[in-house]
PDB file of N, CA and C in Angstrom:
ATOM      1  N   UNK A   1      53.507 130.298  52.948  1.00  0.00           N
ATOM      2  CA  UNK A   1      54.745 130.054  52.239  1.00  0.00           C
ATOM      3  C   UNK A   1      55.157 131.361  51.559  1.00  0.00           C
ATOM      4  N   UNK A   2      56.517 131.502  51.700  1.00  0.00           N
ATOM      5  CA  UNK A   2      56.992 132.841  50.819  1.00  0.00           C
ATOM      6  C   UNK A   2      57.278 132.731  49.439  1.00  0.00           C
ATOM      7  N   UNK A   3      57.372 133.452  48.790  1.00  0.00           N
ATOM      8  CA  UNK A   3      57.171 133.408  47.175  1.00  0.00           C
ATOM      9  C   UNK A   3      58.473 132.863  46.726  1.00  0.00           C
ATOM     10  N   UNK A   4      59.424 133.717  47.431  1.00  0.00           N
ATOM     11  CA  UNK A   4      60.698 132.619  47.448  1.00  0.00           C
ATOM     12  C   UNK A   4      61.203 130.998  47.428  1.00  0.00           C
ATOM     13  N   UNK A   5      60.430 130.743  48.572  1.00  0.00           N
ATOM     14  CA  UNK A   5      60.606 129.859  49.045  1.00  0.00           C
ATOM     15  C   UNK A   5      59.321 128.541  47.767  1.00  0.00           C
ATOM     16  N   UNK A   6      58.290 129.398  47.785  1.00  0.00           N
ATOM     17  CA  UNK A   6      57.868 128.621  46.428  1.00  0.00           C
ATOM     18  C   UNK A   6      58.938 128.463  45.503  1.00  0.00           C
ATOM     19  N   UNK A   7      59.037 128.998  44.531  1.00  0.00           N
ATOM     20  CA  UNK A   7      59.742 129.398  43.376  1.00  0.00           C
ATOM     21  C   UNK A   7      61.059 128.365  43.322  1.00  0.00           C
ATOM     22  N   UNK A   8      61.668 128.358  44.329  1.00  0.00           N
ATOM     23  CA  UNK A   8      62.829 127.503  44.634  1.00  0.00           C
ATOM     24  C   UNK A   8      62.070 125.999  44.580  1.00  0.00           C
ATOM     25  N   UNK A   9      60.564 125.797  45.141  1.00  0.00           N
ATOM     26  CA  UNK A   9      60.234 124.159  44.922  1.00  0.00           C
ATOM     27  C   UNK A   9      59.879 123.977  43.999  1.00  0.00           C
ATOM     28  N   UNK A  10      59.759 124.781  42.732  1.00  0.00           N
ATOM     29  CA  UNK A  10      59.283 124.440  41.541  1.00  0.00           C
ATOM     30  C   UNK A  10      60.425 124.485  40.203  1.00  0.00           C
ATOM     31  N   UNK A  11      61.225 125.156  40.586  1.00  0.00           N
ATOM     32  CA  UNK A  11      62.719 124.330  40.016  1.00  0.00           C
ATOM     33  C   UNK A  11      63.389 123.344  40.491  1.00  0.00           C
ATOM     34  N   UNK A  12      62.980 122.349  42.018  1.00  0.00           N
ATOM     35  CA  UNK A  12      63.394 121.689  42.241  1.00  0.00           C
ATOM     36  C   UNK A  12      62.488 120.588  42.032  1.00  0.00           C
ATOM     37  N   UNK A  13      61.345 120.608  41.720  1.00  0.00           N
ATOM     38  CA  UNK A  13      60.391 119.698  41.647  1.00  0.00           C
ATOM     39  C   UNK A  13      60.189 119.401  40.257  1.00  0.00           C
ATOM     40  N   UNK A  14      59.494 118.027  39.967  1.00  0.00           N
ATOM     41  CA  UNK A  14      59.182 118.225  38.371  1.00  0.00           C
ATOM     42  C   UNK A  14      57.759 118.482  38.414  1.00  0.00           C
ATOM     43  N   UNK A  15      57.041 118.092  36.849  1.00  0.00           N
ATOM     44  CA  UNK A  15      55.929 118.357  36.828  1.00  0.00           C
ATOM     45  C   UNK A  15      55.134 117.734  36.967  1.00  0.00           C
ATOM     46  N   UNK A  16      55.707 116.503  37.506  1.00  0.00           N
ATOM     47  CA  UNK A  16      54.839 115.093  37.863  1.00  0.00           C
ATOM     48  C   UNK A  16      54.972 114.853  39.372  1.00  0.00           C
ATOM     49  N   UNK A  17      54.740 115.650  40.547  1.00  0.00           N
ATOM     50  CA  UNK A  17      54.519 115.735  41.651  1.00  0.00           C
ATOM     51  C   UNK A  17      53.726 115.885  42.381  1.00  0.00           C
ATOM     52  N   UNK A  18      53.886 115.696  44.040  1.00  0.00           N
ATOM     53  CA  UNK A  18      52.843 115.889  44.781  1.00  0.00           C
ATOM     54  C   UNK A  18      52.916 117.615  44.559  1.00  0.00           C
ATOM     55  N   UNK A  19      53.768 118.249  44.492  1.00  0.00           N
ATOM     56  CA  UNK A  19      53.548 119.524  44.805  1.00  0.00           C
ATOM     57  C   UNK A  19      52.828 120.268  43.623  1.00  0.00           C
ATOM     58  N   UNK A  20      52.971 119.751  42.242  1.00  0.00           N
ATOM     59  CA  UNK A  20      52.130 120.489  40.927  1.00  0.00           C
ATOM     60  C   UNK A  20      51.359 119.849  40.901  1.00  0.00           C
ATOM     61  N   UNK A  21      50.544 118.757  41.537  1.00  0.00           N
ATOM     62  CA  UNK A  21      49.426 118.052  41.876  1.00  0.00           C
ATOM     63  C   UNK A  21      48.500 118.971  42.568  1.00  0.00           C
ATOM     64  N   UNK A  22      48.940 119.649  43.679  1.00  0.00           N
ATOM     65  CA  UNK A  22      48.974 120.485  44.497  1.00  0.00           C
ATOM     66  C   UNK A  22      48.468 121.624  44.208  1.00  0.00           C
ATOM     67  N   UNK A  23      49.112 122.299  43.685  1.00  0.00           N
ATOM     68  CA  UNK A  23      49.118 123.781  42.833  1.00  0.00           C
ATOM     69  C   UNK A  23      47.906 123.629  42.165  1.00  0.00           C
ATOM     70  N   UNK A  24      47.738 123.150  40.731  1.00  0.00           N
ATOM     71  CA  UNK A  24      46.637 122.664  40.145  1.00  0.00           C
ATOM     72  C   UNK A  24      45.493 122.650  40.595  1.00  0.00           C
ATOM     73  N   UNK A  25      45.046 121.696  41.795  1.00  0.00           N
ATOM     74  CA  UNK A  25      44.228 121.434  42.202  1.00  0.00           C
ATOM     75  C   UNK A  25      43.754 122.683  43.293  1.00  0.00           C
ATOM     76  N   UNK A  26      44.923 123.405  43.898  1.00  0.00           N
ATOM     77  CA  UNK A  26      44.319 124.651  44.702  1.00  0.00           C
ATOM     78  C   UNK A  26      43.962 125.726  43.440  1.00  0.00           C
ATOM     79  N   UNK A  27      44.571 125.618  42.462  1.00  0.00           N
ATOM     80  CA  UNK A  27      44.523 126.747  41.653  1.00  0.00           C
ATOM     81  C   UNK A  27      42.668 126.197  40.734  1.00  0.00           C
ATOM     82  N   UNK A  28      42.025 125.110  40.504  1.00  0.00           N
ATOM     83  CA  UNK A  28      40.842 124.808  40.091  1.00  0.00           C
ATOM     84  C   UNK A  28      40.109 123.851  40.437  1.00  0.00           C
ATOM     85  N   UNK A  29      40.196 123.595  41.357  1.00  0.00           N
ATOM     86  CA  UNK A  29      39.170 122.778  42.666  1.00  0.00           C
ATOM     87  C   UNK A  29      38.914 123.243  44.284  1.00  0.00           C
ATOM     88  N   UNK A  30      40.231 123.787  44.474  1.00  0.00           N
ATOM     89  CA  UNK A  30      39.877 124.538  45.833  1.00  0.00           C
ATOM     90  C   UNK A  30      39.246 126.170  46.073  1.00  0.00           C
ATOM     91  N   UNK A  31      39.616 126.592  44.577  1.00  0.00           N
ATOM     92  CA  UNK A  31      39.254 127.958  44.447  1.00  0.00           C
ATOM     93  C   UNK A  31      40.733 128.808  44.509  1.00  0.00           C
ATOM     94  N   UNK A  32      41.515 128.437  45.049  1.00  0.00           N
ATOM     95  CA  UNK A  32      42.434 129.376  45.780  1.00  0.00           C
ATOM     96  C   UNK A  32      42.587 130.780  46.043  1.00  0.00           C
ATOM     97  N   UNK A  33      42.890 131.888  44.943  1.00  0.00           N
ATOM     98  CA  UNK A  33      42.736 132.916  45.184  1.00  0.00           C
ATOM     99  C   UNK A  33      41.276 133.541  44.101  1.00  0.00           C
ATOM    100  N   UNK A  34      40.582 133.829  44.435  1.00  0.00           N
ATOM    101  CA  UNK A  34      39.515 134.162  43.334  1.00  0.00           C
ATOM    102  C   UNK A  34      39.439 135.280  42.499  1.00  0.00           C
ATOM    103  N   UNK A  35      40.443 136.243  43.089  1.00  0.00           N
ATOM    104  CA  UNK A  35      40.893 137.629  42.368  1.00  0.00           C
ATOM    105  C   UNK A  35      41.871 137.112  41.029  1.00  0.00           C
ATOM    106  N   UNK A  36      42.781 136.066  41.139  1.00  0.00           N
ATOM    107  CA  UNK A  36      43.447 135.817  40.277  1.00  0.00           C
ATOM    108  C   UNK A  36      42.959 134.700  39.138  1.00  0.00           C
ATOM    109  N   UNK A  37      42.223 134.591  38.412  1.00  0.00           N
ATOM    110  CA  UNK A  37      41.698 133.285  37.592  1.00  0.00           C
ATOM    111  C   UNK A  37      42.862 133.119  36.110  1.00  0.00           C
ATOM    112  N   UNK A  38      42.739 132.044  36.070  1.00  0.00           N
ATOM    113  CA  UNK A  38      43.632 131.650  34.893  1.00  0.00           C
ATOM    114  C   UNK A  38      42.963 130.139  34.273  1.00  0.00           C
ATOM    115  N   UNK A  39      43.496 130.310  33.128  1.00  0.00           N
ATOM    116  CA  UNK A  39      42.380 128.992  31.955  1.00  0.00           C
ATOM    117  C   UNK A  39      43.830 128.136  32.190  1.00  0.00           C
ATOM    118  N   UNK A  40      43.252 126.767  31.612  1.00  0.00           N
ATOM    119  CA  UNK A  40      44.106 125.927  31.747  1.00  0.00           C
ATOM    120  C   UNK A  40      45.249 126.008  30.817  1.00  0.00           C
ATOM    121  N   UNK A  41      44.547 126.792  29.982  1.00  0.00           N
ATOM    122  CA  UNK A  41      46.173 126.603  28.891  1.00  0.00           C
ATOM    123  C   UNK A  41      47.201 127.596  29.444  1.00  0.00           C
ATOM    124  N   UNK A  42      46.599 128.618  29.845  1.00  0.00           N
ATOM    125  CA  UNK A  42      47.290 129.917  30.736  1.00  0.00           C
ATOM    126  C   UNK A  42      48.302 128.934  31.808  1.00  0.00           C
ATOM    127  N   UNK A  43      47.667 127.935  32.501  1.00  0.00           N
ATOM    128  CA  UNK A  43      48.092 127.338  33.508  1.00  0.00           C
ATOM    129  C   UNK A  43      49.399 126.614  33.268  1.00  0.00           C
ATOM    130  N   UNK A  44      49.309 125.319  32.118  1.00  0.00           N
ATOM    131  CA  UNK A  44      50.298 124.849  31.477  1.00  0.00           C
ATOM    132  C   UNK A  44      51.623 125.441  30.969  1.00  0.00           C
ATOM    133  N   UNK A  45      50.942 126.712  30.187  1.00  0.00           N
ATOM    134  CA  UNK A  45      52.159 127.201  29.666  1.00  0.00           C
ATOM    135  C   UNK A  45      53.091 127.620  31.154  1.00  0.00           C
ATOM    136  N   UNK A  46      52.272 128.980  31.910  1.00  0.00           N
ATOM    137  CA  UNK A  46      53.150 129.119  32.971  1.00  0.00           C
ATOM    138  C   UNK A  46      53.831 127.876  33.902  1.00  0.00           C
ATOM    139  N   UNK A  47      52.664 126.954  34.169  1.00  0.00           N
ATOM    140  CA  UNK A  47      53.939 125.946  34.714  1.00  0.00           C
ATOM    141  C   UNK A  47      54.816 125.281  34.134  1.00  0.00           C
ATOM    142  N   UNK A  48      55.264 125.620  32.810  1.00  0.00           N
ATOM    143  CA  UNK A  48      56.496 124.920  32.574  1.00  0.00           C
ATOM    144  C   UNK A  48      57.445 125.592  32.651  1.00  0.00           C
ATOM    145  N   UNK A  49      57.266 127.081  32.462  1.00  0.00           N
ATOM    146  CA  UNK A  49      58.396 128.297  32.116  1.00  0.00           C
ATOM    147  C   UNK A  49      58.652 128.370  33.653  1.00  0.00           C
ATOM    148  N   UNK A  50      58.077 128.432  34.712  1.00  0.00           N
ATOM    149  CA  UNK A  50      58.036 128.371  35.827  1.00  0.00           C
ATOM    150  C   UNK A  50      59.058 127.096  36.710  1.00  0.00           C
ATOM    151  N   UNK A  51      58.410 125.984  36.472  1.00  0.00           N
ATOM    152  CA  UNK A  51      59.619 124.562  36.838  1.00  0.00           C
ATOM    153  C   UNK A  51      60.683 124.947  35.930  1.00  0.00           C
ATOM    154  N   UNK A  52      60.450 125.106  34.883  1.00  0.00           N
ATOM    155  CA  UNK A  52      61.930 125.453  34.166  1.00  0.00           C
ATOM    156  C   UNK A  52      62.910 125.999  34.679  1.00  0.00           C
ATOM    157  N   UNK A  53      62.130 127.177  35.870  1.00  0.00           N
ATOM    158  CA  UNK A  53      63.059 128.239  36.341  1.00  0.00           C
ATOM    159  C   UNK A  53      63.560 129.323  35.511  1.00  0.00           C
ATOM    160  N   UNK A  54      62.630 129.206  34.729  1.00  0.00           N
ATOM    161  CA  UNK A  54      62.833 130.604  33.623  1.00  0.00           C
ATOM    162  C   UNK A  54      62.196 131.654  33.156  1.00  0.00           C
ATOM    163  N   UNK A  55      60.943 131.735  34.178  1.00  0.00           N
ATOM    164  CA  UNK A  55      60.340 132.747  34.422  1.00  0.00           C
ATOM    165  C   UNK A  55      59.457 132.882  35.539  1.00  0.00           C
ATOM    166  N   UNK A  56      59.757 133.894  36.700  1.00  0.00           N
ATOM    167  CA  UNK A  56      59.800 134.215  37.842  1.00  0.00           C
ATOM    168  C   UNK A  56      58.068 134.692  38.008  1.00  0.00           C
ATOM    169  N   UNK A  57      57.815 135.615  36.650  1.00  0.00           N
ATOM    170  CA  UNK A  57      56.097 136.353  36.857  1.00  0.00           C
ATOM    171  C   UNK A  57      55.283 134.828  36.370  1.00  0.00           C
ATOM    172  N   UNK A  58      55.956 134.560  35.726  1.00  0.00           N
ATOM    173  CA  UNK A  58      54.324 133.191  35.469  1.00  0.00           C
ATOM    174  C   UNK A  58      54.793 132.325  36.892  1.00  0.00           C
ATOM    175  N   UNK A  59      55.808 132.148  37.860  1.00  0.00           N
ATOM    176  CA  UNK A  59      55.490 131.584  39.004  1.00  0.00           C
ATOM    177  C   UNK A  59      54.806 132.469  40.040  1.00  0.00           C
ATOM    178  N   UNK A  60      55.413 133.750  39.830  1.00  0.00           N
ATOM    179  CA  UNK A  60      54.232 134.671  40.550  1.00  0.00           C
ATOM    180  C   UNK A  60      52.995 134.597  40.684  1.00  0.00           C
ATOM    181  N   UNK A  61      52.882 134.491  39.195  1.00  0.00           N
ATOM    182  CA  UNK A  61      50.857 134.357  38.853  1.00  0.00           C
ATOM    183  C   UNK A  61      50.349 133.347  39.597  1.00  0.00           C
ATOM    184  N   UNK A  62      51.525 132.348  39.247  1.00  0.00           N
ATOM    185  CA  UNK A  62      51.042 130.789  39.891  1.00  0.00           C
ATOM    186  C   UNK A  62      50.734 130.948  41.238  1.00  0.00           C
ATOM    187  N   UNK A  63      51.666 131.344  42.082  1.00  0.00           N
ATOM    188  CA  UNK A  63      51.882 131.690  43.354  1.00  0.00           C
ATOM    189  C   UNK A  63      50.471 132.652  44.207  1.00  0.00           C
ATOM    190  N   UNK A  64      50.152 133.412  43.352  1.00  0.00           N
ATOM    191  CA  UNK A  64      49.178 134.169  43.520  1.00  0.00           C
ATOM    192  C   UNK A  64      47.555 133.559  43.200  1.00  0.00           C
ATOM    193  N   UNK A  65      47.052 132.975  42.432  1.00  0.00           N
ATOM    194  CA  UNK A  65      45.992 132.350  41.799  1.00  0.00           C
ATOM    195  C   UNK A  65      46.000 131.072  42.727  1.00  0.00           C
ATOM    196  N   UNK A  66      46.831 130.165  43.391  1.00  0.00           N
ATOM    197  CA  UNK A  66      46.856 129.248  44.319  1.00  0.00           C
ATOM    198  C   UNK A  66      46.785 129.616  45.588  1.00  0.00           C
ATOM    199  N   UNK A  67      47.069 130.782  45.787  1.00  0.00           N
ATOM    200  CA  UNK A  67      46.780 131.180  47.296  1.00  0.00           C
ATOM    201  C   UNK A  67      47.586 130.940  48.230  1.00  0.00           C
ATOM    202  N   UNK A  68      48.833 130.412  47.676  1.00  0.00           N
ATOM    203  CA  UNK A  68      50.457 129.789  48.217  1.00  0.00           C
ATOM    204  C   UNK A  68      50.859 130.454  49.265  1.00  0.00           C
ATOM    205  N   UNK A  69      50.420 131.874  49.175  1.00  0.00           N
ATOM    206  CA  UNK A  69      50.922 132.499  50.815  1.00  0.00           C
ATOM    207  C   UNK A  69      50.054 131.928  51.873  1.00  0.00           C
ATOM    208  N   UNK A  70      49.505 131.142  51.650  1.00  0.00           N
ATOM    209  CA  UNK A  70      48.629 130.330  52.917  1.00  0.00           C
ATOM    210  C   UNK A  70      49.081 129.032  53.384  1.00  0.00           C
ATOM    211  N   UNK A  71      49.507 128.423  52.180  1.00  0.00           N
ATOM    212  CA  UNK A  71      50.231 127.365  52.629  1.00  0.00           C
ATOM    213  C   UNK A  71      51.008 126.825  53.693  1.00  0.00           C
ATOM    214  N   UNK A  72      51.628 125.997  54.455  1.00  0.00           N
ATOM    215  CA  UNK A  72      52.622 125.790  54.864  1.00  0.00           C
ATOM    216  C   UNK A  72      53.333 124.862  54.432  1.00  0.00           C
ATOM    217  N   UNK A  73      54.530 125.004  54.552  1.00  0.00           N
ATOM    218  CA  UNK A  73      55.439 123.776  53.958  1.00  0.00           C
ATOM    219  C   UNK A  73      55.114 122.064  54.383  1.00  0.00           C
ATOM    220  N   UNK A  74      55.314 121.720  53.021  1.00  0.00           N
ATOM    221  CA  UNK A  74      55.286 120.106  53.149  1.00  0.00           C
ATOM    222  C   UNK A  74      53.871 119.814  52.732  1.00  0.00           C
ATOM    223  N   UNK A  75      52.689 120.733  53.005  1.00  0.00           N
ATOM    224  CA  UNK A  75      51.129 120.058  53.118  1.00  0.00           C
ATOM    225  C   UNK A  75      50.590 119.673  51.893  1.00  0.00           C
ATOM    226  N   UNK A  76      51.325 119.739  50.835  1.00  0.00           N
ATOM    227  CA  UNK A  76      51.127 118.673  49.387  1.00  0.00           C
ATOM    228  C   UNK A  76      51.679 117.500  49.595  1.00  0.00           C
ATOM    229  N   UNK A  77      52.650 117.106  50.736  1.00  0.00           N
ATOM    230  CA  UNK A  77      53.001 115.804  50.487  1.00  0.00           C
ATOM    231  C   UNK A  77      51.995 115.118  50.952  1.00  0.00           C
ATOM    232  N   UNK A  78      51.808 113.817  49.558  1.00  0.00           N
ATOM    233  CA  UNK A  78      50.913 113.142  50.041  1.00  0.00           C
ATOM    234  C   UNK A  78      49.130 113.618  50.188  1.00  0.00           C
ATOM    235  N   UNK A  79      49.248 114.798  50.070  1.00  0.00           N
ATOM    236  CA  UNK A  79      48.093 115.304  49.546  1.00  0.00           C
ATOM    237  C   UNK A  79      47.104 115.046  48.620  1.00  0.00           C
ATOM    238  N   UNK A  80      47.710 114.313  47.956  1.00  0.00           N
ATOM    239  CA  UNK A  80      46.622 114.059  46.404  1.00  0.00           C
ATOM    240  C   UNK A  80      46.562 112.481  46.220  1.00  0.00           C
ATOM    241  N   UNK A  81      46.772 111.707  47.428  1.00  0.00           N
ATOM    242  CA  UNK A  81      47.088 110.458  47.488  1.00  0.00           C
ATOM    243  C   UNK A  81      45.867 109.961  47.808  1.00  0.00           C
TER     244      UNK A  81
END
């Protein structure tokens, strides 16, 4: 997935989704990226400023610490079900 193309589903998504279900769980159960670590409060704050759509580097971080360039589209739906 492109960083773009993230960024755009997380202002369109809320924070009660399959897709920040998603994130979360790649970002501290799957491991995702291991160069990038972040604490949970680190996590929270950026994902709200982030869905907010009001700040682009804490979706970066996000984007990066989840490992999102691996992704392909859609594969949270239903994912955490």
């Amino acid at each position: 997935m492109e960083f773009n193309a993230f960024y755009r589903k997380c202002r369109e998504e809320s924070t009660v989704s399959d897709f920040e279900s998603y994130l979360s769980y790649c970002i501290f159960e799957k491991g995702g990226n291991k160069q990038e670590t972040i604490s949970l409060e680190e996590y929270s704050a950026m994902r709200d400023r982030a869905f907010d759509g009001l700040d682009e580097e804490a979706a970066r971080r996000l984007f990066e610490a989840a490992g999102a360039i691996h992704w392909r589209e859609g594969e949270w739906e239903g994912a955490m079900k």
